[in-house]
Protein backbone atom coordinates (compact mmCIF):
# COMPACT_ATOMS: atom_id res chain seq x y z
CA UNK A 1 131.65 47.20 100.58
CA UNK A 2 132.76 46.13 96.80
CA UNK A 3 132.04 49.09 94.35
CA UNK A 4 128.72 48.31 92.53
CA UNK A 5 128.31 50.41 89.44
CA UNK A 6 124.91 50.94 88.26
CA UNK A 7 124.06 52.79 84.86
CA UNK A 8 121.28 54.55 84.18
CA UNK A 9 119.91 56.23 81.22
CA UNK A 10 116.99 58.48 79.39
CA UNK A 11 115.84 61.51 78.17
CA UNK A 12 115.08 63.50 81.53
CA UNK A 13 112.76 66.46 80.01
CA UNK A 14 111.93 68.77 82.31
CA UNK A 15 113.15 66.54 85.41
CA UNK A 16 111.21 66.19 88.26
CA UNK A 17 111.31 64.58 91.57
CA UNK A 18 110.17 61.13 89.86
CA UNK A 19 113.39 60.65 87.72
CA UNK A 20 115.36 61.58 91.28
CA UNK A 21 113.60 59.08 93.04
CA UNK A 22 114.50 56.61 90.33
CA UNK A 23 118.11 58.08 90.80
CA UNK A 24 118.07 57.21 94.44
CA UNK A 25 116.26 53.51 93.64
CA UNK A 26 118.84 52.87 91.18
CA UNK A 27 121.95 53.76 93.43
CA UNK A 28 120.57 51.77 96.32
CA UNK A 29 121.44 48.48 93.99
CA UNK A 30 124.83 49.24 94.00
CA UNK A 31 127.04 52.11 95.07
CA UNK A 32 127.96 54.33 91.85
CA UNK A 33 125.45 55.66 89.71
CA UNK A 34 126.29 56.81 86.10
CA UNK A 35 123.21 58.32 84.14
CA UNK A 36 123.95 58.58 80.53
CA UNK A 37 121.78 61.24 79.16
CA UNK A 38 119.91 60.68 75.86
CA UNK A 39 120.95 62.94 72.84
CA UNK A 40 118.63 65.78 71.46
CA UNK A 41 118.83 64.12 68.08
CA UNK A 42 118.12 60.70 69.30
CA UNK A 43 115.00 61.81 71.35
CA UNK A 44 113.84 63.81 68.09
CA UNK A 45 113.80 60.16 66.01
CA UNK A 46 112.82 58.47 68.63
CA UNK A 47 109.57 60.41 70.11
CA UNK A 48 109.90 64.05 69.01
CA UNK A 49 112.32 67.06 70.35
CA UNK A 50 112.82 67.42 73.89
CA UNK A 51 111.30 70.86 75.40
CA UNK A 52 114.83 71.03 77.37
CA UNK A 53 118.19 71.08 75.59
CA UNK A 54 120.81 68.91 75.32
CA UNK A 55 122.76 71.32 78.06
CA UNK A 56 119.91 71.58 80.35
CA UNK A 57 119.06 68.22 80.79
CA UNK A 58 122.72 67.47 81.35
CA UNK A 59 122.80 70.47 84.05
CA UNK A 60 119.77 68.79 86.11
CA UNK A 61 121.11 65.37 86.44
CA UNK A 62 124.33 66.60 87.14
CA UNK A 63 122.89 68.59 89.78
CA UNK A 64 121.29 65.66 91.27
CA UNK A 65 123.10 64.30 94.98
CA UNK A 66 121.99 60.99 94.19
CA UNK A 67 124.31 60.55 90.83
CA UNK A 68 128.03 60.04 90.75
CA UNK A 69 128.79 60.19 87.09
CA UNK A 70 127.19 61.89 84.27
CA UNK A 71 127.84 60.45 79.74
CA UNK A 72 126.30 62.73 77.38
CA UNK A 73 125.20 62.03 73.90
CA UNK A 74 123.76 58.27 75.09
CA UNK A 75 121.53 57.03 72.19
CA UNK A 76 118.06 56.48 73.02
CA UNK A 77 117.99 53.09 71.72
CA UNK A 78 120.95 50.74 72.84
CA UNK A 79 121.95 48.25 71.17
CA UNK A 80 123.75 44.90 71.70
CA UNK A 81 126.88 47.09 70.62
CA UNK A 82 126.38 50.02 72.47
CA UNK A 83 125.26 47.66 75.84
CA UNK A 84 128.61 45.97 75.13
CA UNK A 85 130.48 49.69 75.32
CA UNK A 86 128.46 50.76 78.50
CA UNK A 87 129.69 47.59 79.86
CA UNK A 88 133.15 47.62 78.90
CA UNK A 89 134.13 51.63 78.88
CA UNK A 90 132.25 52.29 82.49
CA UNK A 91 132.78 49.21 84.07
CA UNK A 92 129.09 48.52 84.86
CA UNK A 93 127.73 45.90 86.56
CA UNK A 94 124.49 46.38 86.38
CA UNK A 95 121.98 48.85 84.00
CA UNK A 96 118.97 49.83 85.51
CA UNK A 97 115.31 51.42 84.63
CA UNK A 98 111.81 52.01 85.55
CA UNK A 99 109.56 48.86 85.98
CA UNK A 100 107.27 50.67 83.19
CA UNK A 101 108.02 49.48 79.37
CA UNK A 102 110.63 51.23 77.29
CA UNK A 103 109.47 50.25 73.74
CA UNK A 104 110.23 52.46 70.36
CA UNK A 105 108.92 50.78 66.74
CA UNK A 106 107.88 47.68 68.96
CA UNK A 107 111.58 47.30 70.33
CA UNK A 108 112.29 47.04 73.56
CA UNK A 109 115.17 49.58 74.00
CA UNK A 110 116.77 47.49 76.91
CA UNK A 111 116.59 44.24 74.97
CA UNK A 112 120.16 44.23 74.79
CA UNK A 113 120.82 44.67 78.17
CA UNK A 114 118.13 42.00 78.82
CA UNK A 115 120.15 39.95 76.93
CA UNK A 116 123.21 40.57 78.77
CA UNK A 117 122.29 39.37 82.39
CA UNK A 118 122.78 42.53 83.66
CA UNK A 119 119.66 44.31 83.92
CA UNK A 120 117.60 45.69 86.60
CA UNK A 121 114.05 47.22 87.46
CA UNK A 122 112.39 49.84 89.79
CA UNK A 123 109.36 50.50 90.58
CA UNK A 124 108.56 53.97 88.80
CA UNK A 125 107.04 57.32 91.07
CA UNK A 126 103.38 57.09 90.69
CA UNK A 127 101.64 60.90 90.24
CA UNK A 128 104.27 62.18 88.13
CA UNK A 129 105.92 62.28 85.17
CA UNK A 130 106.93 64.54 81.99
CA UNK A 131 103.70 63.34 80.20
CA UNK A 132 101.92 64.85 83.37
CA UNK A 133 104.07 67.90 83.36
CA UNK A 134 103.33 68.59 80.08
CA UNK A 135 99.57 67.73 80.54
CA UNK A 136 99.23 70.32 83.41
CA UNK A 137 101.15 72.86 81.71
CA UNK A 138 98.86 72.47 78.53
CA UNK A 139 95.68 73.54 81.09
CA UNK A 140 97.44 77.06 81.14
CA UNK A 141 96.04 79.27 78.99
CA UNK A 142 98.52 82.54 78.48
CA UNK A 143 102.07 82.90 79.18
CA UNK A 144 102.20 82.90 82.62
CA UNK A 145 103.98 85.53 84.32
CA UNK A 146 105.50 86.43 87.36
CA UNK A 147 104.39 89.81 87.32
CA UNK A 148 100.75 89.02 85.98
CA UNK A 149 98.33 86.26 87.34
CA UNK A 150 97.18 83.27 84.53
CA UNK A 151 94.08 82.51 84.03
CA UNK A 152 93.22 78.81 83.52
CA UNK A 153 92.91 77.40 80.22
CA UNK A 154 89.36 77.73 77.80
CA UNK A 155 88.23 74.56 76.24
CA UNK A 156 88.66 75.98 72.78
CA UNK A 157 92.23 77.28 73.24
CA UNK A 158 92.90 73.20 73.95
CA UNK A 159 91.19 72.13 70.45
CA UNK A 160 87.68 70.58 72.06
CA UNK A 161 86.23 70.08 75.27
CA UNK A 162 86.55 66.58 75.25
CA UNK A 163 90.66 67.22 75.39
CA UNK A 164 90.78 69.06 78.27
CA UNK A 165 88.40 66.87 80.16
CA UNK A 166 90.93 64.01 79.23
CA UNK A 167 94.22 66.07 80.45
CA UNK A 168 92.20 66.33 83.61
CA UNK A 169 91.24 62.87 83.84
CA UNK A 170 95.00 61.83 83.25
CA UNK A 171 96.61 64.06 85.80
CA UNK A 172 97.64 61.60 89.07
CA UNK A 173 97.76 63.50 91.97
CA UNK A 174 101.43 62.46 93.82
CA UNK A 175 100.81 61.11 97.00
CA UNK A 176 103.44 62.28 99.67
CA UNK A 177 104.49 60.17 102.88
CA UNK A 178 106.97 60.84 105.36
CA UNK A 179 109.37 58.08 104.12
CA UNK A 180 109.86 59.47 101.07
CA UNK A 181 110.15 62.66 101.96
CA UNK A 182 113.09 60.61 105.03
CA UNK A 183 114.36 59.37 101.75
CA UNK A 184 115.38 62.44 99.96
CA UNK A 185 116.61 63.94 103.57
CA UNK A 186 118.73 61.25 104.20
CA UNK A 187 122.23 62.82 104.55
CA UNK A 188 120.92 66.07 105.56
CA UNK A 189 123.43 67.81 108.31
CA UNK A 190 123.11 70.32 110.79
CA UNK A 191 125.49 73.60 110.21
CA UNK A 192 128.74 73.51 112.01
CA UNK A 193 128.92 75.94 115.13
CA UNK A 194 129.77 79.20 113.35
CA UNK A 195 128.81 78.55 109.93
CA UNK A 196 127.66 80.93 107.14
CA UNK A 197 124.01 79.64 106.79
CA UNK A 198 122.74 80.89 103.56
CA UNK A 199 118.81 81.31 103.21
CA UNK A 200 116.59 81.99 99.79
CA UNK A 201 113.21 80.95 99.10
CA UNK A 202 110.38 80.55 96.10
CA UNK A 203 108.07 78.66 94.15
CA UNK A 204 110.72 76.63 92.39
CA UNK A 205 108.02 75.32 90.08
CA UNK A 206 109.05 72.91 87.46
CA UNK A 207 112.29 72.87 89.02
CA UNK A 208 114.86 73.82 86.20
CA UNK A 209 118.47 74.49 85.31
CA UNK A 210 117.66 77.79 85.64
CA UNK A 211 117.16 77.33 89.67
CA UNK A 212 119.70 74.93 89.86
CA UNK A 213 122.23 78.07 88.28
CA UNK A 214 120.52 79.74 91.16
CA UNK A 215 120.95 77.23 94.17
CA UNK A 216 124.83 76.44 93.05
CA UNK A 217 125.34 80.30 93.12
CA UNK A 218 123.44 80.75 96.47
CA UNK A 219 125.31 77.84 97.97
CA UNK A 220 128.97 79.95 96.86
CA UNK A 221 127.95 82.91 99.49
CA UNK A 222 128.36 80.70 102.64
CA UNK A 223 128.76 77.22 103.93
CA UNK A 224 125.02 75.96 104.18
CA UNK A 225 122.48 76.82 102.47
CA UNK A 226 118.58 76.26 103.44
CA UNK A 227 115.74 76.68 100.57
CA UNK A 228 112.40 77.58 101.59
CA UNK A 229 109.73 76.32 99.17
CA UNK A 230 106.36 78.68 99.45
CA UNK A 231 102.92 76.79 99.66
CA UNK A 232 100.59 76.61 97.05
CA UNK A 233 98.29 79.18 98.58
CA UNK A 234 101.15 81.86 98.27
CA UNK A 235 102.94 80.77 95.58
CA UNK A 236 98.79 81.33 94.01
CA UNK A 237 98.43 83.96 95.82
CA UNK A 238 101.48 85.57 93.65
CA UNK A 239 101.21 84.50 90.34
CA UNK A 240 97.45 83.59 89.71
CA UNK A 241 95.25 80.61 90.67
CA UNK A 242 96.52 78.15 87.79
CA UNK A 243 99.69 78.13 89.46
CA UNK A 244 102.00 76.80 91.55
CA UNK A 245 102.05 73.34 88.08
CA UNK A 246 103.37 71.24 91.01
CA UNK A 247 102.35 71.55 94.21
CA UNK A 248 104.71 72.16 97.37
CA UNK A 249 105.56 68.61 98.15
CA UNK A 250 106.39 67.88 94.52
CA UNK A 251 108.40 71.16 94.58
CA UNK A 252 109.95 70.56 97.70
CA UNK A 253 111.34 66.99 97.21
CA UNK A 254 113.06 68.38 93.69
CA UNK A 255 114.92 70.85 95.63
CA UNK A 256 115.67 68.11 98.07
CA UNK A 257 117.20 66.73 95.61
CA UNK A 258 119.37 68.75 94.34
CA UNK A 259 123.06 68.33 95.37
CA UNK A 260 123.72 72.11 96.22
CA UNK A 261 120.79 72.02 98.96
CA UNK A 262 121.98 71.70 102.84
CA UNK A 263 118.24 71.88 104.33
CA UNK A 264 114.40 72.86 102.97
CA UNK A 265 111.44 74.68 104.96
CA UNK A 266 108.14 73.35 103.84
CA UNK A 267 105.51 75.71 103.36
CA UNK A 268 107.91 78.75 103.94
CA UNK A 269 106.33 82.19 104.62
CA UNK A 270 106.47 84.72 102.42
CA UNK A 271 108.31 87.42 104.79
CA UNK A 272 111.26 86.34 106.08
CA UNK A 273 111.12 87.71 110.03
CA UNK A 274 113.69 88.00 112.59
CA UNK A 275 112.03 84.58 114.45
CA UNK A 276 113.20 82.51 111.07
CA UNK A 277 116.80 84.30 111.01
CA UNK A 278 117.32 83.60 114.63
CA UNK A 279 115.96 79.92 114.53
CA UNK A 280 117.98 78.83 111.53
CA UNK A 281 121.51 80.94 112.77
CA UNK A 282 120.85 83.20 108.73
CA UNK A 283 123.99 85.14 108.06
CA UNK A 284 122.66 85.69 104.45
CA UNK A 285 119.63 86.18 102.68
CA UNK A 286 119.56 86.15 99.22
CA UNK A 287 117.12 86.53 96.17
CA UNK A 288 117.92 86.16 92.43
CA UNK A 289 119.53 89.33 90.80
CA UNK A 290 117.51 89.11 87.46
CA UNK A 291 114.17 88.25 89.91
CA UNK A 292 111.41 91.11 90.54
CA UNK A 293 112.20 90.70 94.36
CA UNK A 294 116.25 92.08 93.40
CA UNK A 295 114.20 95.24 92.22
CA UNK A 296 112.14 96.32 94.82
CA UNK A 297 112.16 99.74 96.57
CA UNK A 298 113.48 100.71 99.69
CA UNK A 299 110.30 101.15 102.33
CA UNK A 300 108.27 99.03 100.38
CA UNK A 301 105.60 98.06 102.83
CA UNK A 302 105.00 94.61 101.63
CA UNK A 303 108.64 93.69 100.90
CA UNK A 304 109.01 90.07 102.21
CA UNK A 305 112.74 90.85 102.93
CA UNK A 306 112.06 93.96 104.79
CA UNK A 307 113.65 92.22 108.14
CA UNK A 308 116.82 90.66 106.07
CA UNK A 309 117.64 93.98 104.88
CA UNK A 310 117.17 95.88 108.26
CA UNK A 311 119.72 93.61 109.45
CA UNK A 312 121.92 94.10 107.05
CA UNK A 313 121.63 90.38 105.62
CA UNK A 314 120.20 91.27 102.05
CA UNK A 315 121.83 90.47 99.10
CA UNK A 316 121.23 89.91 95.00
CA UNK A 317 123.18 87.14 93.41
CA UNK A 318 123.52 86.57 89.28
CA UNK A 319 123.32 82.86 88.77
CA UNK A 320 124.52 83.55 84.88
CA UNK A 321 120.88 81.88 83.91
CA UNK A 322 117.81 83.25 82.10
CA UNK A 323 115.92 79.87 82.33
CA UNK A 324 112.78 80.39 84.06
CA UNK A 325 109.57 78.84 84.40
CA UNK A 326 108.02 81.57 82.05
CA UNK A 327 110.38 80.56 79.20
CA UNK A 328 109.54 76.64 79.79
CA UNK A 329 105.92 77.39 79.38
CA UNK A 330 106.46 79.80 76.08
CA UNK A 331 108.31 76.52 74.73
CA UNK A 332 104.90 74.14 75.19
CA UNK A 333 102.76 77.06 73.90
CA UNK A 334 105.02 77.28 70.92
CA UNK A 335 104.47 73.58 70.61
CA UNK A 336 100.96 73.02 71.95
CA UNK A 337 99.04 70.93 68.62
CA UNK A 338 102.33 68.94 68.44
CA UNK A 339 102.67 68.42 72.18
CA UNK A 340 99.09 68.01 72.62
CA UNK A 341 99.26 64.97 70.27
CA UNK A 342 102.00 63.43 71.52
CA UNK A 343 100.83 64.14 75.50
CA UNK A 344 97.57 61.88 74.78
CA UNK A 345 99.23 59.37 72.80
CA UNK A 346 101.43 59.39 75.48
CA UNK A 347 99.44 59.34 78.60
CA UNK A 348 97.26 56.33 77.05
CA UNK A 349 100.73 54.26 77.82
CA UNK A 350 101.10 55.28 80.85
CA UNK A 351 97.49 54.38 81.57
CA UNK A 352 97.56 51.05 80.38
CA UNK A 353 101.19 50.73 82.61
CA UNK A 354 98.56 51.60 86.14
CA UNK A 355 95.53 49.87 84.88
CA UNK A 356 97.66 46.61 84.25
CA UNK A 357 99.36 46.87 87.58
């Protein structure tokens, strides 16, 4: 088959499963994907600073196993100039987005492109996106913890009631079907007789570059490694009722798609027992070094890795990372009048985009 290269570009806050799935769309059109990934500055004029860093956003789409090629520093708006560069420089044949309109001072930011013959659309992932993200994580009242359970958010901590009825109203529930879920799998391998199978689990709520430090680093101590994603009623069960943000499907299909990912349990239990290291062949079992589990004290009663550890199969690893789901939400808080504004402005677009469908 003749090489195909597709380009691909945006902001990517907080990345979810959506933007993968538009990775995945986008590569299916051709057979190298490059994803130029919008500057911090040029998001900031555009629409307002990113919650996620210029490295960070980088560090997820790189991480993604859909995407060959990764250009930083992409403006947010291209135009006729820079389409001409993208063109030229990567050897593109075709640039690619959602199906949803792109449009910043009533320009369409693809115009160029439009203009060029060579652009493409996809149909976006309906039930998610960083507006949504940001919706649900604007429900959350205090910092949430992973020591201490959140409590869900008052109406007057939100502004009025009316604006937390709306963020309600606005929130799409993604709908998950066994072909997608086929889709993300696709590629998926058994271990090789004798392999090092490498086994950690969580919540992996809004999936960051902090687990993705975690997964790469988990993936170094053997040959495959198999995530287990918890289920909402444990990953609750742990951290409060106004979590898990995303629910397990959601959470599971990000780490599906993450590059450094062999296999994923849905729904994984808590404990890890000697039933789950004997099905999936578990040489290792590993939890984050900087994580509460890393700390817990021999004969603990309740420790989920009591078995691992009997067997000799526990160990810590220090993905270099202090990203975590915690810090994400103390950057909305931080932000909340300014993110609140922009999240209904926002979510009116997208809407329109479903009402006009």
């Amino acid at each position: 088959r003749a090489e195909v290269r597709v380009w691909m570009d945006g902001a990517f806050d907080m990345m979810h499963f959506g933007h993968a799935n538009a990775f995945r769309q986008g590569k299916a059109l051709g057979t190298h994907l490059i994803v130029g990934v919008n500057s911090d500055a040029s998001i900031t004029e555009a629409k307002g600073a990113p919650i996620m860093n210029d490295a960070e956003r980088t560090r997820m789409v790189r991480s993604c196993k859909f995407v060959n090629e990764v250009v930083e520093n992409v403006p947010y708006v291209m135009d006729a100039d820079y389409v001409r560069h993208v063109l030229q420089k990567h050897r593109v044949d075709l640039i690619v987005h959602g199906d949803d309109p792109c449009i910043v001072d009533g320009r369409d930011v693809y115009e160029a492109a439009k203009a060029a013959g060579r652009y493409r659309t996809i149909p976006r992932t309906e039930g998610v996106s960083t507006t949504d993200l940001v919706g649900r994580m604007l429900l959350l009242a205090r910092k949430p913890s992973l020591e201490e359970p959140a409590t869900p958010t008052r109406c007057s901590e939100l502004g009025e009631s009316e604006h937390r009825g709306k963020l309600l109203r606005r929130s799409r529930a993604f709908l998950s079907t066994s072909r997608m879920n086929s889709c993300f799998a696709r590629g998926t391998r058994a271990p090789a007789p004798g392999a090092a199978v490498v086994y950690v689990a969580g919540a992996f709520d809004l999936f960051h570059a902090g687990h993705v430090a975690f997964l790469e680093a988990a993936r170094g101590l053997g040959d495959y490694l198999v995530v287990g994603v918890h289920g909402d009623a444990v990953v609750a069960k742990k951290r409060g009722d106004a979590f898990p943000v995303m629910n397990m499907q959601e959470r599971a299909l990000s780490v599906l798609g993450c590059r450094f990912v062999d296999d994923c349990l849905f729904d994984a239990p808590l404990h890890v027992s000697e039933t789950m290291v004997q099905s999936f062949k578990i040489t290792v079992v590993a939890v984050a070094a900087r994580g509460p589990d890393a700390a817990r004290p021999d004969g603990d009663r309740d420790d989920p890795f009591a078995v691992p550890k009997k067997l000799g199969l526990f160990t810590t690893v220090d993905s270099g990372s202090d990203l975590s789901s915690t810090k994400i939400a103390d950057r909305i808080r931080d932000r909340h009048e300014a993110l609140l504004a922009r999240y209904h402005k926002k979510a009116a677009k997208e809407e329109a985009y479903y009402d006009q469908r």
